[in-house]
Protein backbone atom coordinates (compact mmCIF):
# COMPACT_ATOMS: atom_id res chain seq x y z
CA UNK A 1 0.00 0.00 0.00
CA UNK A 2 1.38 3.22 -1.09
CA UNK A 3 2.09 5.83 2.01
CA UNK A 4 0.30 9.05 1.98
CA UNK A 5 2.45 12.22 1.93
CA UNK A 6 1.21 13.15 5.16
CA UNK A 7 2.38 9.88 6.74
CA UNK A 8 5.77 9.78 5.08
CA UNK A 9 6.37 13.41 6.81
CA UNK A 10 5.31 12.38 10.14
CA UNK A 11 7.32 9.20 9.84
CA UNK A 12 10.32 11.68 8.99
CA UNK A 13 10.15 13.94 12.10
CA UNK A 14 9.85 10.84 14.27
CA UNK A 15 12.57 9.58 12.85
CA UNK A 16 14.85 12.59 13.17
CA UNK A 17 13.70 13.12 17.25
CA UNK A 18 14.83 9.13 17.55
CA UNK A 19 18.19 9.88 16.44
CA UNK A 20 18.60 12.81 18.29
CA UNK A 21 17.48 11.10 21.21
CA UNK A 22 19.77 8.34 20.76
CA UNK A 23 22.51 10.88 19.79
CA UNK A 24 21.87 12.88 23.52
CA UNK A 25 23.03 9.50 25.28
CA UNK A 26 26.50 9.02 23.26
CA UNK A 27 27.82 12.46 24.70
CA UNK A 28 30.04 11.54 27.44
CA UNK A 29 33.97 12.60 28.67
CA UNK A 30 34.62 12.79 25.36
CA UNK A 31 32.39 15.86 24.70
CA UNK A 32 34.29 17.76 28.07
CA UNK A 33 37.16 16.96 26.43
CA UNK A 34 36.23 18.46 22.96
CA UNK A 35 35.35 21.48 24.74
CA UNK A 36 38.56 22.00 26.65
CA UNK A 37 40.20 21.70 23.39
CA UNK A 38 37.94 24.44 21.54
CA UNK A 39 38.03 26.62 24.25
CA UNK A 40 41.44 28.09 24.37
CA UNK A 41 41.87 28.28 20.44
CA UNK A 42 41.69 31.35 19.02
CA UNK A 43 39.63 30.71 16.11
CA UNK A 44 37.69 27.53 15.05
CA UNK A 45 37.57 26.66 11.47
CA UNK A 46 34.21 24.57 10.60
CA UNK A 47 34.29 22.78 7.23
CA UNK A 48 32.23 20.31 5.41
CA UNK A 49 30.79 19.21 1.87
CA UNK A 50 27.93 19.56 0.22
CA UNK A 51 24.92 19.08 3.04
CA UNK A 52 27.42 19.06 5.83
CA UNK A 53 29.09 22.39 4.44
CA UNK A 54 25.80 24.03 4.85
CA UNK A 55 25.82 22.56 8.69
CA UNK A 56 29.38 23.47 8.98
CA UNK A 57 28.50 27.62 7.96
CA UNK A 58 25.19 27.30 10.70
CA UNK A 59 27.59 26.08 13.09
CA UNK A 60 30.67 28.52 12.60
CA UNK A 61 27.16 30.94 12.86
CA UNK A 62 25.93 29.96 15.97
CA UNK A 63 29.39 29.98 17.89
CA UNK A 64 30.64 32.85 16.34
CA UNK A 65 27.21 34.72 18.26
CA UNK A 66 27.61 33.18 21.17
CA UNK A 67 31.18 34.15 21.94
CA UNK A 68 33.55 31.66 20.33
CA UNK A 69 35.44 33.15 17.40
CA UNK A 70 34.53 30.74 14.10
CA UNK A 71 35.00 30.62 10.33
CA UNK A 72 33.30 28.46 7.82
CA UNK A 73 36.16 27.32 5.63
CA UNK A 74 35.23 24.96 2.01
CA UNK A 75 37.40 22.35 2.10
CA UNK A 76 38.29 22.99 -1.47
CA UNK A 77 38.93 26.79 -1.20
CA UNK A 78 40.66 26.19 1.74
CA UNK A 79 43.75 23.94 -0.59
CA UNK A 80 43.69 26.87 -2.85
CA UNK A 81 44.77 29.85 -0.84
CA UNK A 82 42.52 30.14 2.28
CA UNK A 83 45.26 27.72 4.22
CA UNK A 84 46.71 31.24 4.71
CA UNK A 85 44.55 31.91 7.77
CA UNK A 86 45.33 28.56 9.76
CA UNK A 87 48.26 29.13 12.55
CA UNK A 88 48.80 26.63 15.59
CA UNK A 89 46.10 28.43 17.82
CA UNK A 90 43.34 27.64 14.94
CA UNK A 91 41.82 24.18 15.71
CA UNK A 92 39.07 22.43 12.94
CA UNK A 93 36.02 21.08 13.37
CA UNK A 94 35.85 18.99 10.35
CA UNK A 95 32.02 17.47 9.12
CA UNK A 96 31.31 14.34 7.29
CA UNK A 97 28.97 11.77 7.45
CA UNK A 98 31.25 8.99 6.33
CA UNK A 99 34.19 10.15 7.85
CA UNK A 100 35.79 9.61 4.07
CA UNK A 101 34.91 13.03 2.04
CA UNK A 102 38.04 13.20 0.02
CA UNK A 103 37.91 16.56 -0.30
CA UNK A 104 37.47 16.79 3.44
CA UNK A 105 40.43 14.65 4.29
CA UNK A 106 42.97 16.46 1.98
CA UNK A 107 41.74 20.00 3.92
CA UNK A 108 42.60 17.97 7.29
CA UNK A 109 45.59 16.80 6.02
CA UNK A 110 46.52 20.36 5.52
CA UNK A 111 45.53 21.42 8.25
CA UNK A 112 47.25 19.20 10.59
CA UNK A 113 50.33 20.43 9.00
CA UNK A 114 49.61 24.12 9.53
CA UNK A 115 47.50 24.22 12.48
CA UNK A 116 46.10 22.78 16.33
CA UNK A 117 43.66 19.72 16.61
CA UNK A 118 41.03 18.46 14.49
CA UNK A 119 37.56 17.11 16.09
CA UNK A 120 35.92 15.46 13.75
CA UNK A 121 32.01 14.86 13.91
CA UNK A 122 31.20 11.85 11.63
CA UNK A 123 29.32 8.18 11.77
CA UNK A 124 31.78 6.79 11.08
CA UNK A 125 33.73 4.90 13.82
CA UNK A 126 36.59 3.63 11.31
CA UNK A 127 36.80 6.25 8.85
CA UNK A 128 40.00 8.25 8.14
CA UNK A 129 38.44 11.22 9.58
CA UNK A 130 38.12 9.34 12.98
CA UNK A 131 42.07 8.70 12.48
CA UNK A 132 43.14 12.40 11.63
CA UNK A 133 41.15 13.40 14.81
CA UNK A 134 42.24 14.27 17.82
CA UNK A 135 38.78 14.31 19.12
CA UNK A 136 36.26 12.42 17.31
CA UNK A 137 32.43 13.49 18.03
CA UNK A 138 30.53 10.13 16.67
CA UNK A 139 27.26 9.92 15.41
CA UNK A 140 24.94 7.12 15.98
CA UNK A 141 24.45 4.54 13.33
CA UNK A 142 20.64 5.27 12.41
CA UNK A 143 19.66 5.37 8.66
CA UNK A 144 18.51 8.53 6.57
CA UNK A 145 15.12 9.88 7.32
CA UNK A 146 12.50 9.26 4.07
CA UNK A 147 11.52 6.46 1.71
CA UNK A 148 14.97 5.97 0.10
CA UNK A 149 17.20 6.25 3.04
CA UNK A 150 20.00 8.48 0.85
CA UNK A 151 18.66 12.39 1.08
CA UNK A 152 20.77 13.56 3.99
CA UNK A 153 18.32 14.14 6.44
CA UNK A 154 18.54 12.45 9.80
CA UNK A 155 22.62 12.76 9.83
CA UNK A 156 22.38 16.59 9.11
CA UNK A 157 20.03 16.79 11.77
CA UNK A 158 22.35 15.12 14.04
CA UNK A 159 25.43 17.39 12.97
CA UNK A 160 23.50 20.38 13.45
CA UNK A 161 22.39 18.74 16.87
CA UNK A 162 26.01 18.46 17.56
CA UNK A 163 26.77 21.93 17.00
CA UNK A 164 24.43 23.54 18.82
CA UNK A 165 25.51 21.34 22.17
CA UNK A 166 29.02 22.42 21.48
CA UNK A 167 28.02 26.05 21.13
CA UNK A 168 25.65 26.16 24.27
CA UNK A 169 28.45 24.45 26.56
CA UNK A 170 30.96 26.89 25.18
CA UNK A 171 28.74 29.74 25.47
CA UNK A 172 28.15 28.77 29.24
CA UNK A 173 31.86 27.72 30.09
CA UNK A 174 33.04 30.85 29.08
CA UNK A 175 30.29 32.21 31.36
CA UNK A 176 28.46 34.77 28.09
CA UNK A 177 25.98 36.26 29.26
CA UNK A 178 22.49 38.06 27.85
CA UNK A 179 24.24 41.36 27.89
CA UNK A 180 27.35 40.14 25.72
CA UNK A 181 24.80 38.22 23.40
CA UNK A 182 23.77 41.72 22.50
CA UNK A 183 27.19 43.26 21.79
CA UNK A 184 27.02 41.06 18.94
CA UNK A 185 23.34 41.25 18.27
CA UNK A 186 22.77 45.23 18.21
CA UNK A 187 20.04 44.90 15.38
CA UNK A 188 17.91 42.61 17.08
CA UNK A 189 15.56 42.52 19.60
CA UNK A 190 17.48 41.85 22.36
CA UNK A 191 20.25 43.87 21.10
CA UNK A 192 18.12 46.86 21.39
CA UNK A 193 16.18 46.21 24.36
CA UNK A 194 20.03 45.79 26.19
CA UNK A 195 22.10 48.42 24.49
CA UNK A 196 19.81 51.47 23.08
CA UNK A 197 20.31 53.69 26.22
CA UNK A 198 18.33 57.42 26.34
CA UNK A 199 20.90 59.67 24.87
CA UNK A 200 20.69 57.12 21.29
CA UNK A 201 17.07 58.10 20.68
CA UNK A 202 16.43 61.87 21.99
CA UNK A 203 16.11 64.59 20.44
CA UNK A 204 18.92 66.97 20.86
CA UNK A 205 21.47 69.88 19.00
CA UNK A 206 18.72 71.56 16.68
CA UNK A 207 16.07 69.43 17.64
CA UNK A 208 15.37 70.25 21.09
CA UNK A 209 12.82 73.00 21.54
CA UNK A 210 14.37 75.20 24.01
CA UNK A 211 13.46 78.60 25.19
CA UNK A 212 14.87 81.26 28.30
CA UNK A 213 12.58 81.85 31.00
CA UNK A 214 12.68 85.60 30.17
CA UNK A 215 11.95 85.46 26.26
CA UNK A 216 8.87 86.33 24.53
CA UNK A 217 5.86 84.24 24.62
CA UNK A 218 6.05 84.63 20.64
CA UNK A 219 9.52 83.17 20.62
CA UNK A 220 7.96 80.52 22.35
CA UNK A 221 5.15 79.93 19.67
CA UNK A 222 7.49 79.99 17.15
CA UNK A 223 9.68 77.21 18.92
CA UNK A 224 6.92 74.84 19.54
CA UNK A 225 5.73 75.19 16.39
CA UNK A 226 8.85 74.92 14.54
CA UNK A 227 10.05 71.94 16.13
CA UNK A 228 7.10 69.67 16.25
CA UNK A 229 7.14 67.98 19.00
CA UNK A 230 4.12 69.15 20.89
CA UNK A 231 6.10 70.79 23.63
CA UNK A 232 9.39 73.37 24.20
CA UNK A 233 11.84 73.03 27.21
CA UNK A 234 11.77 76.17 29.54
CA UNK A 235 15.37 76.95 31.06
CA UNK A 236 16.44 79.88 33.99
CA UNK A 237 18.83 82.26 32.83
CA UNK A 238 21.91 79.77 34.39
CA UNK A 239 20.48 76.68 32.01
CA UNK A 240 18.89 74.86 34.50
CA UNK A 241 15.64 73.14 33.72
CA UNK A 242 12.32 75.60 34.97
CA UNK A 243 9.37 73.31 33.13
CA UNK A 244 8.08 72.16 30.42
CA UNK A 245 5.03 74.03 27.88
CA UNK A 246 3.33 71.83 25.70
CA UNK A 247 0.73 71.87 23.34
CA UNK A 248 -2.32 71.86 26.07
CA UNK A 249 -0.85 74.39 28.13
CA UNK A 250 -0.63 76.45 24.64
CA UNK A 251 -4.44 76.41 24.90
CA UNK A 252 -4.88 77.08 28.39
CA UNK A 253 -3.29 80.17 28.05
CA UNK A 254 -5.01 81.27 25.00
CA UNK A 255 -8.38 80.46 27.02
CA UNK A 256 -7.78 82.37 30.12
CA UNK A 257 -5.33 85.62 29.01
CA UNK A 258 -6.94 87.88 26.34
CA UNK A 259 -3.88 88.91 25.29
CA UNK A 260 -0.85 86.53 26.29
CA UNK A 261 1.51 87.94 24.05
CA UNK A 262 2.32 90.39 26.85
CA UNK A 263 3.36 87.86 28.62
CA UNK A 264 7.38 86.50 28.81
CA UNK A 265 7.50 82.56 28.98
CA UNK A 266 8.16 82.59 32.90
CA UNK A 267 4.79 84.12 33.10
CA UNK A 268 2.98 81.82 30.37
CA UNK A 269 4.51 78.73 32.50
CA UNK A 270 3.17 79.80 35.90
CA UNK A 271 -0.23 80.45 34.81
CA UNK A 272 -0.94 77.32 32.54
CA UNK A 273 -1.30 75.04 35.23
CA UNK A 274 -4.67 73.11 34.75
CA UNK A 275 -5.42 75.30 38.45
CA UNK A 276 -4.05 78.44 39.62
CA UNK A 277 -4.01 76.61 43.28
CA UNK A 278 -1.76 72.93 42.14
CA UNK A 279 1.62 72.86 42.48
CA UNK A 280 3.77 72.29 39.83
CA UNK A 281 3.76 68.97 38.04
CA UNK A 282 7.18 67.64 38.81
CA UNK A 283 9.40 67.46 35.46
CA UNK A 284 10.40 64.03 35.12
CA UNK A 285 14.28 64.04 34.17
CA UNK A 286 16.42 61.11 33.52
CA UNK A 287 20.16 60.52 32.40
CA UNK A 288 21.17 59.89 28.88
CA UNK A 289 22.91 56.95 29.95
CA UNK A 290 19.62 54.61 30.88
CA UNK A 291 18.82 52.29 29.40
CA UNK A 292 16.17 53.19 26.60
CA UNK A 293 13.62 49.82 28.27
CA UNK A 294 13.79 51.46 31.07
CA UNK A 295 12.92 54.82 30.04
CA UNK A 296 9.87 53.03 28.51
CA UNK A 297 9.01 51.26 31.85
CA UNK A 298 9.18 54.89 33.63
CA UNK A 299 6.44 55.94 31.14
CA UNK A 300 4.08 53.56 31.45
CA UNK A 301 4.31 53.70 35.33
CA UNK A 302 3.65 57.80 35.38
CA UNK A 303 1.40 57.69 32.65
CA UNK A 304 3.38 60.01 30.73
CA UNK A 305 4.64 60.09 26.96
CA UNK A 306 8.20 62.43 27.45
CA UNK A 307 11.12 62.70 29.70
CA UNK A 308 13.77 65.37 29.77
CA UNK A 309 17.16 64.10 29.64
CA UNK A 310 19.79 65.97 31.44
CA UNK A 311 23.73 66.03 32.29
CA UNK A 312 25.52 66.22 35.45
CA UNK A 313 24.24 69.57 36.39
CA UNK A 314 20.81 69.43 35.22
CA UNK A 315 20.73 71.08 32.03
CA UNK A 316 18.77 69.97 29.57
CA UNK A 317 20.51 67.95 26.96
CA UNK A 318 17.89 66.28 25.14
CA UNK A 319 14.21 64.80 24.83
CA UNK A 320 12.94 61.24 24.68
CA UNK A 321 9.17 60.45 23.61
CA UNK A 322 7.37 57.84 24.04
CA UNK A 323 6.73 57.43 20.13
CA UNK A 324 10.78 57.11 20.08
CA UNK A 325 11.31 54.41 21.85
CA UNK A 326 7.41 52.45 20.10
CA UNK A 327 9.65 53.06 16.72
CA UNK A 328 12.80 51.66 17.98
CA UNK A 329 10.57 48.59 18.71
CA UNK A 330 11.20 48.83 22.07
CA UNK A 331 7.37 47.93 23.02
C-alpha cells in the first residue's frame, strides 16, 4: 500500500527526534574533552561538503554569536589559498557523514600540517576522519530519514544537533551572558532592548525645543511650532531646567489671558497650570545613559509620553518620547 504524503512526513520527524534522542546518550567525557580543546583556540575553522558544508557555515554561525570566534572554511577553497589563515592556535572542526569526504580529508591533512587539533564529527567509527582526529564526536548509526534512506536528512540533523551542544556548553563555560549576546546582536531585539540607552534616541542639538525663561511668549510659539514635538523646554537664565510648555498648556493660556503675548514665557509657564491653586507637576528628568527599556518602563508607570534628559548639572541635553522608543521597537 502506497504511504500518503502526510504519513511519510510524520514518519520523517519521528525519525529525526529518535536519532537525536539516541545521539543525547553518546555524549560523554569525550564531549568535556572536545570542549577543553575548543576553548582556548583562538579561532575555530568549521568545514564540510555539500549538506554538511551548509551545517558546517550554521555552526561557525551559531558559535561565532555566542562568543567563540569561528569561520566556515570549504574544504576545497581552503587547498587553494585560504590555508593562509590557519596558525597553531586555529583548531578544525571537520564534518562528514562517512568520515571519508576526500575533499574533506585532503583539507585535514593540511591542516594538521599548519594548524592545532582536528575534532571530527562523523558516523563513522573507522573512517579516516576518525584517524586524523584528535577528538572524534561520533554519530549514531541510524539510517537517513524518508523512503529511500540516501537524502541527507537524519545525519544533518544530528550534525546540526552536535553543534548547537558544542556552542551552548561553550557559550556557558566561558560564562556569556544576555548582555554580551547583544554586543554582537545590536540589530535585534534583544540587542536593542540591552544596548539602546536614552541619549541614542532623543532629540537633541537643533532638535530640542528650548526657550529662556525671560523670552517672549512669541519666541515661544514659534519654537513649539517649529520643532514639532508638541512641547518646548523652559530653562532659567543659568540653564537649568524651569518646566516644560506643551501643546495643552498652549491652549490654556489662549483660554484664560486675552492677550498673552504680553506675557514673557516665565509668566505663560506659571499660569498654565490646569489650576491656579496645584503645584507644579514635577518634570520628570532622567540621564542619557539609561537604558532606553527602562525609560519606557518609567512611562508607562507615570502615565506620561516624554522625559527630559539631562547632564551632570541638570541642564537639559535632550528629549525622549514615548513614540521614540514604540519606533525603535522597544514595546
Amino acid at each position: 500500500m502506497k504511504k500518503k504524503p502526510l504519513d511519510i512526513a510524520r514518519q520523517v520527524v519521528a525519525d529525526e527526534a529518535e536519532a537525536l534522542r539516541r545521539l543525547a546518550e553518546t555524549f560523554d567525557g569525550g564531549f568535556d574533552a572536545t570542549l577543553e580543546t575548543v576553548l582556548p583556540a583562538a579561532q575555530v575553522i568549521v568545514s564540510g561538503l555539500g549538506k554538511s558544508g551548509i551545517v558546517a557555515q550554521k555552526i561557525a554561525a551559531s558559535l561565532t554569536s555566542t562568543g567563540t570566534p569561528a569561520v566556515y572554511m570549504h574544504p576545497v577553497e581552503a587547498l587553494h589559498g585560504d590555508l593562509g589563515i590557519v596558525t597553531e592556535r586555529h583548531c578544525l572542526i571537520a564534518l562528514s557523514r562517512s568520515g571519508n569526504t576526500a575533499e574533506v580529508l585532503r583539507f585535514v591533512e593540511h591542516f594538521r600540517r599548519l594548524g592545532g587539533p582536528v575534532i571530527g564529527i562523523t558516523q563513522g567509527r573507522e573512517s579516516r576522519l576518525a584517524e586524523l582526529s584528535r577528538h572524534m564526536l561520533l554519530l549514531p548509526e541510524v539510517p537517513e530519514a524518508g523512503p529511500l534512506n540516501l537524502a541527507p536528512t537524519t545525519s544533518c540533523v544530528m550534525m546540526l544537533a552536535v553543534g548547537d551542544a558544542l556552542a551552548m556548553a561553550l557559550l556557558h563555560a566561558r560564562g556569556f551572558e544576555a548582555k554580551d549576546f547583544a554586543q554582537y546582536h545590536p540589530e535585534g531585539t534583544l540587542g536593542r532592548r540591552l544596548l539602546l540607552r536614552a541619549e541614542d534616541l532623543m532629540h537633541t542639538g537643533d532638535e530640542l525645543p528650548l526657550v529662556r525663561a525671560d523670552d517672549s511668549f512669541e519666541h515661544l510659539l514659534v519654537e513649539i511650532t517649529r520643532k514639532q514635538l508638541g512641547l518646548t523646554l523652559i530653562c532659567e537664565a543659568d540653564g537649568k531646567l524651569l518646566g516644560t510648555f506643551t501643546d495643552g498648556d498652549l491652549r490654556r493660556i489662549f483660554s484664560r489671558v486675552p492677550n498673552p503675548r504680553e506675557l514673557n514665557v516665565h509668566k505663560a509657564h506659571a499660569q498654565s497650570r490646569r489650576s491656579s491653586t496645584a503645584p507644579p507637576v514635577p518634570i520628570s528628568t532622567v540621564s542619557g545613559l539609561l537604558p532606553a527599556v527602562e525609560c519606557l518602563r518609567i512611562m508607562r508607570k507615570s502615565q506620561i509620553t516624554s522625559l527630559v534628559v539631562v547632564d551632570d548639572a541638570d541642564k537639559p541635553v535632550g528629549l525622549l518620547r514615548l513614540m521614540d522608543l514604540l519606533a525603535a521597537g522597544l514595546a
